[in-house]
PDB file of N, CA and C in Angstrom:
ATOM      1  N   UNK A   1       0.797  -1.176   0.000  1.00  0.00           N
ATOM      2  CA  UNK A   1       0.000   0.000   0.000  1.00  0.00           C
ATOM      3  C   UNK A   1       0.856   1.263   0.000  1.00  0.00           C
ATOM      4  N   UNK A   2       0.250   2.414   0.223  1.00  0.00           N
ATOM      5  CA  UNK A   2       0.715   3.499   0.106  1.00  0.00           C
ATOM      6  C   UNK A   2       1.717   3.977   1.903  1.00  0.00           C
ATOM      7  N   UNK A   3       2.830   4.288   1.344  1.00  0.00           N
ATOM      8  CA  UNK A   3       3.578   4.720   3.156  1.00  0.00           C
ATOM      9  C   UNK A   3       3.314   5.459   3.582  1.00  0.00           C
ATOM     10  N   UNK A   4       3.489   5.988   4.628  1.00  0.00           N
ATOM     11  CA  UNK A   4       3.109   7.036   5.380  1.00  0.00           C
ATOM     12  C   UNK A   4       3.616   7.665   5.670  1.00  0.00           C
ATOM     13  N   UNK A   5       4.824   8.275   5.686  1.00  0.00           N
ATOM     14  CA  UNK A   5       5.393   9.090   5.591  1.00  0.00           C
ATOM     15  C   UNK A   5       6.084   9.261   4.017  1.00  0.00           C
ATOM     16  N   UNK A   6       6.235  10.535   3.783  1.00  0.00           N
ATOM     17  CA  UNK A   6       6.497  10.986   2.082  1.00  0.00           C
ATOM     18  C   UNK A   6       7.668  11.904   2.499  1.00  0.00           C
ATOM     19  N   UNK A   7       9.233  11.348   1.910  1.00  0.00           N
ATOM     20  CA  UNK A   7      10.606  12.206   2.135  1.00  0.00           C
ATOM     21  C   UNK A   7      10.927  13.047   0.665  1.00  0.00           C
ATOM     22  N   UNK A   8      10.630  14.553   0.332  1.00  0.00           N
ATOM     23  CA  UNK A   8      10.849  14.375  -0.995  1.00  0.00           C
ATOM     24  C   UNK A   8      12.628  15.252  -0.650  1.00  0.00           C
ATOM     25  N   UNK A   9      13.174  15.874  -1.371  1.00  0.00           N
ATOM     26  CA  UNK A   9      14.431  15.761  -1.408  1.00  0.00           C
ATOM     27  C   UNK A   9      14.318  17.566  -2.385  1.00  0.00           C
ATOM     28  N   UNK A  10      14.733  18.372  -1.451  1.00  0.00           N
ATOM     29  CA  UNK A  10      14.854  19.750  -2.145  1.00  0.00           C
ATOM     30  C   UNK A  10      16.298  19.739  -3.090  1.00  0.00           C
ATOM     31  N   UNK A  11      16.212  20.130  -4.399  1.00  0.00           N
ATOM     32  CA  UNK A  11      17.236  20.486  -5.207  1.00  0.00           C
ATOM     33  C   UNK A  11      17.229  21.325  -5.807  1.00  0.00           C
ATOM     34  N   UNK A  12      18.200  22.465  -5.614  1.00  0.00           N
ATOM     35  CA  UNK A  12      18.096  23.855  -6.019  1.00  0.00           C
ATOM     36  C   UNK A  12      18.506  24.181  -7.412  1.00  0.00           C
ATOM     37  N   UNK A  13      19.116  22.679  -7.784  1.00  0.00           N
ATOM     38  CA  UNK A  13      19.778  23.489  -9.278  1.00  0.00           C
ATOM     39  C   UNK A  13      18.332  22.925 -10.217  1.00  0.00           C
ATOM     40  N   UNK A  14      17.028  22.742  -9.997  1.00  0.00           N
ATOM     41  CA  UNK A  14      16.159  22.051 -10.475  1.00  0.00           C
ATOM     42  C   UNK A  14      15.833  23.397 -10.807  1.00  0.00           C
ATOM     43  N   UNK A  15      15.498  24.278 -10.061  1.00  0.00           N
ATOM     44  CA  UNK A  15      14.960  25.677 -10.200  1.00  0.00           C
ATOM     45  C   UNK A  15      16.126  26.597 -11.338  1.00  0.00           C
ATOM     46  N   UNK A  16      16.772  26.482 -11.281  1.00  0.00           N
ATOM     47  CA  UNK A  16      17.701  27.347 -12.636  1.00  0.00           C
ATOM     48  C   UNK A  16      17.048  27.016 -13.985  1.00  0.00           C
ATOM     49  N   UNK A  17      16.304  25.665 -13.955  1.00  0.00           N
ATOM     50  CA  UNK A  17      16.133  25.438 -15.250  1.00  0.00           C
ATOM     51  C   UNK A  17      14.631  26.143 -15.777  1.00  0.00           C
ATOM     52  N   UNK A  18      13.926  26.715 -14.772  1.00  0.00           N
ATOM     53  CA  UNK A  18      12.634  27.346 -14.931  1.00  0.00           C
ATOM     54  C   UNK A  18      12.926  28.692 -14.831  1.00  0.00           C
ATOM     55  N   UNK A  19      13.872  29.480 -15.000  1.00  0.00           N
ATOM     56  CA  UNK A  19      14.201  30.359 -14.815  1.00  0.00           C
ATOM     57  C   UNK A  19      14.579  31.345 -16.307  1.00  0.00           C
ATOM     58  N   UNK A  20      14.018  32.498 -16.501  1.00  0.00           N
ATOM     59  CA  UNK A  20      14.624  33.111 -17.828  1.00  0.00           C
ATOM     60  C   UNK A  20      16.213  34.248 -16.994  1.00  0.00           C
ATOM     61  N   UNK A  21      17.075  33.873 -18.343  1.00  0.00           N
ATOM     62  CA  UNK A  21      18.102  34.433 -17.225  1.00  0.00           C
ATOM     63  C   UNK A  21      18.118  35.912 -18.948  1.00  0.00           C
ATOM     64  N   UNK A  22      17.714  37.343 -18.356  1.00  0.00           N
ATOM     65  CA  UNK A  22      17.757  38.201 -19.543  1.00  0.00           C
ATOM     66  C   UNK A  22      19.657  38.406 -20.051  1.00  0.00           C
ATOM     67  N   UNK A  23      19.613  38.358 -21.580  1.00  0.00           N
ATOM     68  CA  UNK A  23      20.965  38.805 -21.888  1.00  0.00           C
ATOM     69  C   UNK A  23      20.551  39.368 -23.339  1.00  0.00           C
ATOM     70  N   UNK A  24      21.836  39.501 -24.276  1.00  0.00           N
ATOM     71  CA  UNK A  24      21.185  40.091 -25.193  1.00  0.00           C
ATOM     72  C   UNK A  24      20.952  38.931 -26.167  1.00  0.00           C
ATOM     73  N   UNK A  25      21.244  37.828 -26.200  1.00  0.00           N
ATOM     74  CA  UNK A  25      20.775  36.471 -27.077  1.00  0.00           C
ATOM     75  C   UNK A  25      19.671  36.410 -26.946  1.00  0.00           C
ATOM     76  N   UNK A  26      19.103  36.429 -25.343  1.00  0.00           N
ATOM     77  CA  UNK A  26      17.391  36.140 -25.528  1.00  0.00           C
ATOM     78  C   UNK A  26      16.833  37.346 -24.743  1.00  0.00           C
ATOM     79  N   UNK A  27      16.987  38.474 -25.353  1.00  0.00           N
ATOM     80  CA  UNK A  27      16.064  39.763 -25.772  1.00  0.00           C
ATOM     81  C   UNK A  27      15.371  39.433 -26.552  1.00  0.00           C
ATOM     82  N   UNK A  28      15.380  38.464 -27.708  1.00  0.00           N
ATOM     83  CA  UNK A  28      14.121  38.761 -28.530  1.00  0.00           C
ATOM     84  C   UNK A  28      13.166  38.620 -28.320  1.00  0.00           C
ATOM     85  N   UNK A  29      12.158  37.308 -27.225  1.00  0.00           N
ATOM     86  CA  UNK A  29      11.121  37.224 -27.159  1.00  0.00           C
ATOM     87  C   UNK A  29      10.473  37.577 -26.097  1.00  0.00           C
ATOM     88  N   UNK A  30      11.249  38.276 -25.160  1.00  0.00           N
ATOM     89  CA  UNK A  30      10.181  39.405 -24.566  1.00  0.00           C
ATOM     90  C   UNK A  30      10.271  40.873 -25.320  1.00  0.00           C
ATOM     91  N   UNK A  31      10.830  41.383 -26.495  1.00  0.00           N
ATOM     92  CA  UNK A  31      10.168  42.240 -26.944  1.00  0.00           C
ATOM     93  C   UNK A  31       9.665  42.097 -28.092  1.00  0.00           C
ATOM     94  N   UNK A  32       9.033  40.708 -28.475  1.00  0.00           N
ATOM     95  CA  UNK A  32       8.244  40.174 -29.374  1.00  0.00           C
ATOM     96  C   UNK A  32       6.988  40.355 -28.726  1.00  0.00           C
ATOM     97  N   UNK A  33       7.023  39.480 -27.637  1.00  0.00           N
ATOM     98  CA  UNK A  33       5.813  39.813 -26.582  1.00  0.00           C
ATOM     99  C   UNK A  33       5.511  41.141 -26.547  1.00  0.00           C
ATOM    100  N   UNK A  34       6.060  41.759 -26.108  1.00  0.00           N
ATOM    101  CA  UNK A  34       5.876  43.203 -25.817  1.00  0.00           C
ATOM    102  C   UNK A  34       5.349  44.296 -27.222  1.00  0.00           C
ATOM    103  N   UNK A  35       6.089  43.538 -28.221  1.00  0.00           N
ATOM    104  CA  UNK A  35       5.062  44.530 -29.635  1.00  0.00           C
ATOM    105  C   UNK A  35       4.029  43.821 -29.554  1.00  0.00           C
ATOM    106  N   UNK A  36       3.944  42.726 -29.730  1.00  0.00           N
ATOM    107  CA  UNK A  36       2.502  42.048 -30.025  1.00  0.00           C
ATOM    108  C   UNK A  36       1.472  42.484 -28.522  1.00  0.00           C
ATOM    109  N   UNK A  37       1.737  42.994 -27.372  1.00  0.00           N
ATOM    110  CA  UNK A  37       0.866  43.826 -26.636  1.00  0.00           C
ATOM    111  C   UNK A  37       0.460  45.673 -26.637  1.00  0.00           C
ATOM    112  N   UNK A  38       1.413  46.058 -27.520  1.00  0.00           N
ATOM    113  CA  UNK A  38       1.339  47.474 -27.851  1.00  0.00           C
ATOM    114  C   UNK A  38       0.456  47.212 -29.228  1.00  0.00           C
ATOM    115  N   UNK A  39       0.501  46.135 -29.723  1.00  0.00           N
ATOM    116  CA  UNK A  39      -0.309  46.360 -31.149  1.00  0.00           C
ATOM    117  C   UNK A  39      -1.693  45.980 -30.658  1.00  0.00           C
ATOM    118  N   UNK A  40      -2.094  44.974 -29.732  1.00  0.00           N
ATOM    119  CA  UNK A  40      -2.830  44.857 -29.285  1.00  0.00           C
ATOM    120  C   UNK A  40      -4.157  46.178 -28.438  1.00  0.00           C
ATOM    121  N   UNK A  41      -2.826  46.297 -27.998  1.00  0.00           N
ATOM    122  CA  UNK A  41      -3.460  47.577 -27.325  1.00  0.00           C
ATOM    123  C   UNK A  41      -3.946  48.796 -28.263  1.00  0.00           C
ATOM    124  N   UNK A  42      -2.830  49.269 -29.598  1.00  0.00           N
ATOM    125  CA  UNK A  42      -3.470  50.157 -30.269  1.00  0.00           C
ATOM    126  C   UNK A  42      -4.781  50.130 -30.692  1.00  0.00           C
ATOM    127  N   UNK A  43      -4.866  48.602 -31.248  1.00  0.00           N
ATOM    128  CA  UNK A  43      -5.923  48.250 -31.796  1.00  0.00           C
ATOM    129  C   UNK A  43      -7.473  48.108 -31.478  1.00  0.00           C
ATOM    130  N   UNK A  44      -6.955  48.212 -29.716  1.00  0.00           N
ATOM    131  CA  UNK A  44      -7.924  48.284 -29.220  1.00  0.00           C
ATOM    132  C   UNK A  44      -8.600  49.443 -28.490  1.00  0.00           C
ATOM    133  N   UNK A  45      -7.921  50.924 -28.609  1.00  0.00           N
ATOM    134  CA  UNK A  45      -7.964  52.127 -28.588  1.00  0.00           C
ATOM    135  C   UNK A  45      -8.395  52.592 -29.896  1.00  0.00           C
ATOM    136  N   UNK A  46      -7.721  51.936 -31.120  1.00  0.00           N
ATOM    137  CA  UNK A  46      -7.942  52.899 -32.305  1.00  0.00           C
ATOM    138  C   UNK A  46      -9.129  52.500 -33.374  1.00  0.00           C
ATOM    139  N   UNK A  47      -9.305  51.244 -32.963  1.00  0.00           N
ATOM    140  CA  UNK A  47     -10.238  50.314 -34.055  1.00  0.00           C
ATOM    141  C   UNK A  47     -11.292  51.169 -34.184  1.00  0.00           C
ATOM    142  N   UNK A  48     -12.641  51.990 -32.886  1.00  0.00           N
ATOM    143  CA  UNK A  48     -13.581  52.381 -32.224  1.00  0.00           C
ATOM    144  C   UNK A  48     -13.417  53.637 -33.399  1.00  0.00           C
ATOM    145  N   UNK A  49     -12.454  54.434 -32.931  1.00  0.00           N
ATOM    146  CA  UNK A  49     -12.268  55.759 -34.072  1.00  0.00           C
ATOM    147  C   UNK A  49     -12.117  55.452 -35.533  1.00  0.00           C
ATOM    148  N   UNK A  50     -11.610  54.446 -36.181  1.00  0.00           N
ATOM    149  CA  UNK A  50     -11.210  53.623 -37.399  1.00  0.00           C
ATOM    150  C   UNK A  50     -12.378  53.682 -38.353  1.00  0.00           C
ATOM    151  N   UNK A  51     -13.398  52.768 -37.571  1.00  0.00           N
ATOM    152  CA  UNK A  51     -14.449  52.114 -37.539  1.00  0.00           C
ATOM    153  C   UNK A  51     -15.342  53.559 -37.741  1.00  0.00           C
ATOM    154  N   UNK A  52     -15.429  54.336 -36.843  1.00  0.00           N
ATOM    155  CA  UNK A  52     -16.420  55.964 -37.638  1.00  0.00           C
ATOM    156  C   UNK A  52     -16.170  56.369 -38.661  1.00  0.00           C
ATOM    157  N   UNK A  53     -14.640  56.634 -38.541  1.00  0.00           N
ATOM    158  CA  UNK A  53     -13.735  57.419 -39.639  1.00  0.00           C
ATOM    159  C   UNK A  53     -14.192  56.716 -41.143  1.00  0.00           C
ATOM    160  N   UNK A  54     -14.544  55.128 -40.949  1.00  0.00           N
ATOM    161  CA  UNK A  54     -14.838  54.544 -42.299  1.00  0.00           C
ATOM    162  C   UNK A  54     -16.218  54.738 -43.024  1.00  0.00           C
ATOM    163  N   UNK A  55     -17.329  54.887 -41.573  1.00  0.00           N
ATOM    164  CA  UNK A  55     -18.673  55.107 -42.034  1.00  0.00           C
ATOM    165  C   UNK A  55     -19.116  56.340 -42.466  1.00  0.00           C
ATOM    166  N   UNK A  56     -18.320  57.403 -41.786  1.00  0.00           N
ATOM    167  CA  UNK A  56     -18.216  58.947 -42.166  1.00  0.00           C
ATOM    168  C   UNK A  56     -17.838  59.224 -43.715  1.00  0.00           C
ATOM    169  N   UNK A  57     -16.923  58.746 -44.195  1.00  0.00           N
ATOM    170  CA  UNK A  57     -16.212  57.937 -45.533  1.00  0.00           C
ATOM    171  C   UNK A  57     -17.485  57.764 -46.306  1.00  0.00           C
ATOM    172  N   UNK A  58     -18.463  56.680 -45.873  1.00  0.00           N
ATOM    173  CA  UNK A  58     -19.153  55.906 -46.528  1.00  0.00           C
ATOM    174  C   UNK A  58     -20.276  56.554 -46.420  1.00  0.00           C
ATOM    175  N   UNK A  59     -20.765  57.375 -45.721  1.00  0.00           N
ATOM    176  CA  UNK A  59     -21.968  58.465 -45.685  1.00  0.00           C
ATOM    177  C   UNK A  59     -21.616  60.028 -46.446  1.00  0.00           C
ATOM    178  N   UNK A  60     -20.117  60.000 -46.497  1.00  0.00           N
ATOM    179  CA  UNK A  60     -19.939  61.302 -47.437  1.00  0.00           C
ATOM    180  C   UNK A  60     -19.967  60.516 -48.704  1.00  0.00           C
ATOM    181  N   UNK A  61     -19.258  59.507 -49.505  1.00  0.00           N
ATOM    182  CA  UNK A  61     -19.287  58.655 -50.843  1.00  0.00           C
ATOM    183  C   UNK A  61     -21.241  58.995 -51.291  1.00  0.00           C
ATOM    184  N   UNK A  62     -22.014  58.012 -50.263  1.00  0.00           N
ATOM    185  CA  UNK A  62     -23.260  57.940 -50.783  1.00  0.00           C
ATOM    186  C   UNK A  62     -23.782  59.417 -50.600  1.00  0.00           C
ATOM    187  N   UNK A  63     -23.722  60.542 -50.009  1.00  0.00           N
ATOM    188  CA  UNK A  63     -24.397  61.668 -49.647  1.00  0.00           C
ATOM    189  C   UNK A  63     -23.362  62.646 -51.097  1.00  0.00           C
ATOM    190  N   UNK A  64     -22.511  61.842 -51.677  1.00  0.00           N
ATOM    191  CA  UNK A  64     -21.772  62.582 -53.400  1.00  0.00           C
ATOM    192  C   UNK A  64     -22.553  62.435 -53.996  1.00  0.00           C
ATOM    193  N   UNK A  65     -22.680  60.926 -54.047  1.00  0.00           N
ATOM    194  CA  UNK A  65     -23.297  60.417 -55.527  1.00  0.00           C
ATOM    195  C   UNK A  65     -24.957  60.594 -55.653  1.00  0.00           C
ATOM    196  N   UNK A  66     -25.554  60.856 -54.207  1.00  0.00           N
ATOM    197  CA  UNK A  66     -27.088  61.618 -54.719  1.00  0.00           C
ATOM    198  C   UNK A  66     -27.074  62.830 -54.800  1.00  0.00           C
ATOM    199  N   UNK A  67     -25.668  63.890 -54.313  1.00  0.00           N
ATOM    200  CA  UNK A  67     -25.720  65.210 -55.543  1.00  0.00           C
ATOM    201  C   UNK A  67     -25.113  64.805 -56.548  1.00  0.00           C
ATOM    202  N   UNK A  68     -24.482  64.075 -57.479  1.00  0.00           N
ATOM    203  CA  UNK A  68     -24.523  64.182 -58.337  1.00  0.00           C
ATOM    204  C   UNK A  68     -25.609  63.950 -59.427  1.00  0.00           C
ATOM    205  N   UNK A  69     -26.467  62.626 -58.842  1.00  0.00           N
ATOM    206  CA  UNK A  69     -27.869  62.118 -59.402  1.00  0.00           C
ATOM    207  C   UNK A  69     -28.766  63.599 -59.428  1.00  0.00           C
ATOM    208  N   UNK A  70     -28.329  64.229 -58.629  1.00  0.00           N
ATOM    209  CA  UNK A  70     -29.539  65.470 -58.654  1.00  0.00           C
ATOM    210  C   UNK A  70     -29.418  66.395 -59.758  1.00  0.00           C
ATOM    211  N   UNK A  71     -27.910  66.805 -59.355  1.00  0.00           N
ATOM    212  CA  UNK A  71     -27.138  67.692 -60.592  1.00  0.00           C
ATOM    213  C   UNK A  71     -27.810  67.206 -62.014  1.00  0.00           C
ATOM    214  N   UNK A  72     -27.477  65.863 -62.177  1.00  0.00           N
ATOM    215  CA  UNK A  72     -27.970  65.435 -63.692  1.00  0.00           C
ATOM    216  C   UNK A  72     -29.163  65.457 -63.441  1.00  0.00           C
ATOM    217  N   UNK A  73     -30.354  65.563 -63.033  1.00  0.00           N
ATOM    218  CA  UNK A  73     -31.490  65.660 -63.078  1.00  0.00           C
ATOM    219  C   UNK A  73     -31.719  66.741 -63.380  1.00  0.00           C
ATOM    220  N   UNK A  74     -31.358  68.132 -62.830  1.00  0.00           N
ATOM    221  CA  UNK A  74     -31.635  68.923 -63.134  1.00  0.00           C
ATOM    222  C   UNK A  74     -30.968  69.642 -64.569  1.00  0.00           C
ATOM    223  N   UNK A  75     -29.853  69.124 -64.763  1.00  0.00           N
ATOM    224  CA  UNK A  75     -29.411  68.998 -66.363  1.00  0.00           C
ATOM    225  C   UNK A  75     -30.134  68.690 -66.860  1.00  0.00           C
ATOM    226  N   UNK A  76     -31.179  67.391 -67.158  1.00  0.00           N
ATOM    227  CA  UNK A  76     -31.742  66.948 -68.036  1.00  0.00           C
ATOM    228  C   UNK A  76     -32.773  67.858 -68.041  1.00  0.00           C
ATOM    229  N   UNK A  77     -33.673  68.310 -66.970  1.00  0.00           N
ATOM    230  CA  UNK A  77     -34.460  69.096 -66.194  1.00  0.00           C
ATOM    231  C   UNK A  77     -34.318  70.687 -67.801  1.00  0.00           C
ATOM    232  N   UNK A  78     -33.158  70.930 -67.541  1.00  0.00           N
ATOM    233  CA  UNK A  78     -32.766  72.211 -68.646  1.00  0.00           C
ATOM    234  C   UNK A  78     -32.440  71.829 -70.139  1.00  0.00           C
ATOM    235  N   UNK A  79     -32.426  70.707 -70.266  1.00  0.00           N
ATOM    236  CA  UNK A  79     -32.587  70.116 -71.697  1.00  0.00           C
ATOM    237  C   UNK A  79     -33.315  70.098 -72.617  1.00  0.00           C
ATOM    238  N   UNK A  80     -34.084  69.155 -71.233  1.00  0.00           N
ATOM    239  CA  UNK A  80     -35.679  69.309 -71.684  1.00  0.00           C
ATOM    240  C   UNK A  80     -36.724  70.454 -72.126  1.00  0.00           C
ATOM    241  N   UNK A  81     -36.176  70.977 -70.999  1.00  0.00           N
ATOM    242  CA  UNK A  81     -37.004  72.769 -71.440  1.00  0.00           C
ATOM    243  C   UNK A  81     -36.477  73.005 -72.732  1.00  0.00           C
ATOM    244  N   UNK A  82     -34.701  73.375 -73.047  1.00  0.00           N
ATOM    245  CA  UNK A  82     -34.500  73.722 -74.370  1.00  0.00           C
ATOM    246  C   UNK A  82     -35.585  73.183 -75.148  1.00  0.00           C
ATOM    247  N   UNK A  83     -35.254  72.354 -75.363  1.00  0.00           N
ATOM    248  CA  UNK A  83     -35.937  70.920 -76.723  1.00  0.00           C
ATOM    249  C   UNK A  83     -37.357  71.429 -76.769  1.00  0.00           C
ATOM    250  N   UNK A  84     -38.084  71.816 -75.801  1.00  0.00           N
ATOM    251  CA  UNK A  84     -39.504  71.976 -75.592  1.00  0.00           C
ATOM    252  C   UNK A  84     -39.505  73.215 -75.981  1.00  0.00           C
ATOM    253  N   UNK A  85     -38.643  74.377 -76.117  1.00  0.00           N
ATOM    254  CA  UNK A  85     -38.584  75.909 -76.577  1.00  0.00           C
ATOM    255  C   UNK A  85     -38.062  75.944 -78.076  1.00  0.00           C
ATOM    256  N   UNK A  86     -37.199  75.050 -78.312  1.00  0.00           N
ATOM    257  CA  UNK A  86     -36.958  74.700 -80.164  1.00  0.00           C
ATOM    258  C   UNK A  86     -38.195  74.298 -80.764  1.00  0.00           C
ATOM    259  N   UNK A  87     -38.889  72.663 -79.615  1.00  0.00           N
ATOM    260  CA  UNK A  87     -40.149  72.540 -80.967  1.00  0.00           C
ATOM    261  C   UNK A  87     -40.778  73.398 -81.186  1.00  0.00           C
ATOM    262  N   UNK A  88     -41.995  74.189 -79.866  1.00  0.00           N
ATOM    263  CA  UNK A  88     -42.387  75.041 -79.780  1.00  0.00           C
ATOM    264  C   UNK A  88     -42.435  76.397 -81.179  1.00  0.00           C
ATOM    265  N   UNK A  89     -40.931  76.679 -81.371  1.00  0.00           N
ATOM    266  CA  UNK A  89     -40.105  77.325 -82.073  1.00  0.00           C
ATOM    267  C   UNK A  89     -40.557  77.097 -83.676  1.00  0.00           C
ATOM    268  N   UNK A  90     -39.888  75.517 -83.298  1.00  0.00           N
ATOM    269  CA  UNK A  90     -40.102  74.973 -85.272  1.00  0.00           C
ATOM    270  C   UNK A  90     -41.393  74.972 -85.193  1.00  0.00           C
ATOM    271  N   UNK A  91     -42.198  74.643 -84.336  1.00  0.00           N
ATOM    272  CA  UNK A  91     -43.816  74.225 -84.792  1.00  0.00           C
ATOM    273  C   UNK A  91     -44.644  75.616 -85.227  1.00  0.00           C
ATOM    274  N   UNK A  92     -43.989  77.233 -84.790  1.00  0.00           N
ATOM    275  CA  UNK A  92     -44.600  78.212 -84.837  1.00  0.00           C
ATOM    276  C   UNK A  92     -44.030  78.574 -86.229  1.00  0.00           C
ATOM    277  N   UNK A  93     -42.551  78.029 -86.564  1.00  0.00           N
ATOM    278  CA  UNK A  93     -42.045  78.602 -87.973  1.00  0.00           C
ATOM    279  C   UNK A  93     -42.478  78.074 -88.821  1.00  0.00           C
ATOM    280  N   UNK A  94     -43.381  76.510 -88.923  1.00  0.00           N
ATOM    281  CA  UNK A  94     -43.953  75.496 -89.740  1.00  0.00           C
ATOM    282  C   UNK A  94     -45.269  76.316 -90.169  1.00  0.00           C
ATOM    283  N   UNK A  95     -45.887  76.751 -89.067  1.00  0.00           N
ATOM    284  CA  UNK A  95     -47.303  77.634 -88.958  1.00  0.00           C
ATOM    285  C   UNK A  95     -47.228  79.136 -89.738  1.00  0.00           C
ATOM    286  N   UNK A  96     -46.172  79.507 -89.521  1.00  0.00           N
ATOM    287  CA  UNK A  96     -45.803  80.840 -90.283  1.00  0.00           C
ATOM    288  C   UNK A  96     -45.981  80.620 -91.601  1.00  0.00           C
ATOM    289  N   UNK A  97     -45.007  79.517 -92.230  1.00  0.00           N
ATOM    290  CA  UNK A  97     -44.385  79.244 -93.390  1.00  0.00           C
ATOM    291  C   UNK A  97     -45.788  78.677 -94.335  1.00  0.00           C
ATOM    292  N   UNK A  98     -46.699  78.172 -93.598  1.00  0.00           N
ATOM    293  CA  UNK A  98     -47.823  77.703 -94.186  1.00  0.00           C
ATOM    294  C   UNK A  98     -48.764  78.483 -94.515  1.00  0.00           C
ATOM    295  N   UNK A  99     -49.091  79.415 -93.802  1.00  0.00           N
ATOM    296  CA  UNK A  99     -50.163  80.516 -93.700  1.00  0.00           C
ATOM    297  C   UNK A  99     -49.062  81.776 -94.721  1.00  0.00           C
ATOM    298  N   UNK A 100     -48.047  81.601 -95.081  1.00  0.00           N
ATOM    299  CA  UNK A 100     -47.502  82.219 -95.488  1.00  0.00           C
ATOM    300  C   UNK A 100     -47.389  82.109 -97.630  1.00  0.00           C
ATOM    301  N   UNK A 101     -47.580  80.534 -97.590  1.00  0.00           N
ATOM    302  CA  UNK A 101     -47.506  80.045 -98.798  1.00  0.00           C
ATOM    303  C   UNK A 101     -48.461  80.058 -99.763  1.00  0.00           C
TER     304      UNK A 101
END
């Protein structure tokens, strides 16, 4: 069965091996860590403003392109009138020219 009393045996050089010892060989991956928490972090400060900045974008784009739809409307709007002041025009010079002949 199991004993009853349990002797375990402290060894200190066991602990060196769990240990990060900093130099400049292994600098790199705590300031790997360390960008990948500043990017983190920007991202999570800047996304919020990003994210308006894009819909603001996307509400000025669509709030263009229905003045421009308007603009040409009202172009056609003055076209039309011309065209309607020429027939007008020819149809009175047709009337002249007849009563004239």
């Amino acid at each position: 069965m199991l004993p009853d009393i349990y002797i375990f045996q402290y060894n200190s050089q066991n602990l060196q091996a769990f240990s990060y010892a900093f130099s400049p060989e292994n600098l790199m991956t705590p300031l790997i860590v360390l960008w990948i928490l500043i990017l983190y972090a920007c991202a999570y400060y800047l996304a919020p403003h990003l994210y308006s900045a894009f819909l603001a974008r996307q509400k000025k784009q669509e709030k263009d392109a229905k003045r421009n739809i308007i603009k040409d409307l009202i172009l056609m709007k003055e076209v039309q009138g011309e065209l309607e002041k020429e027939i007008e025009q020819s149809l009175l010079n047709i009337t002249l020219q007849g009563k004239g002949a």
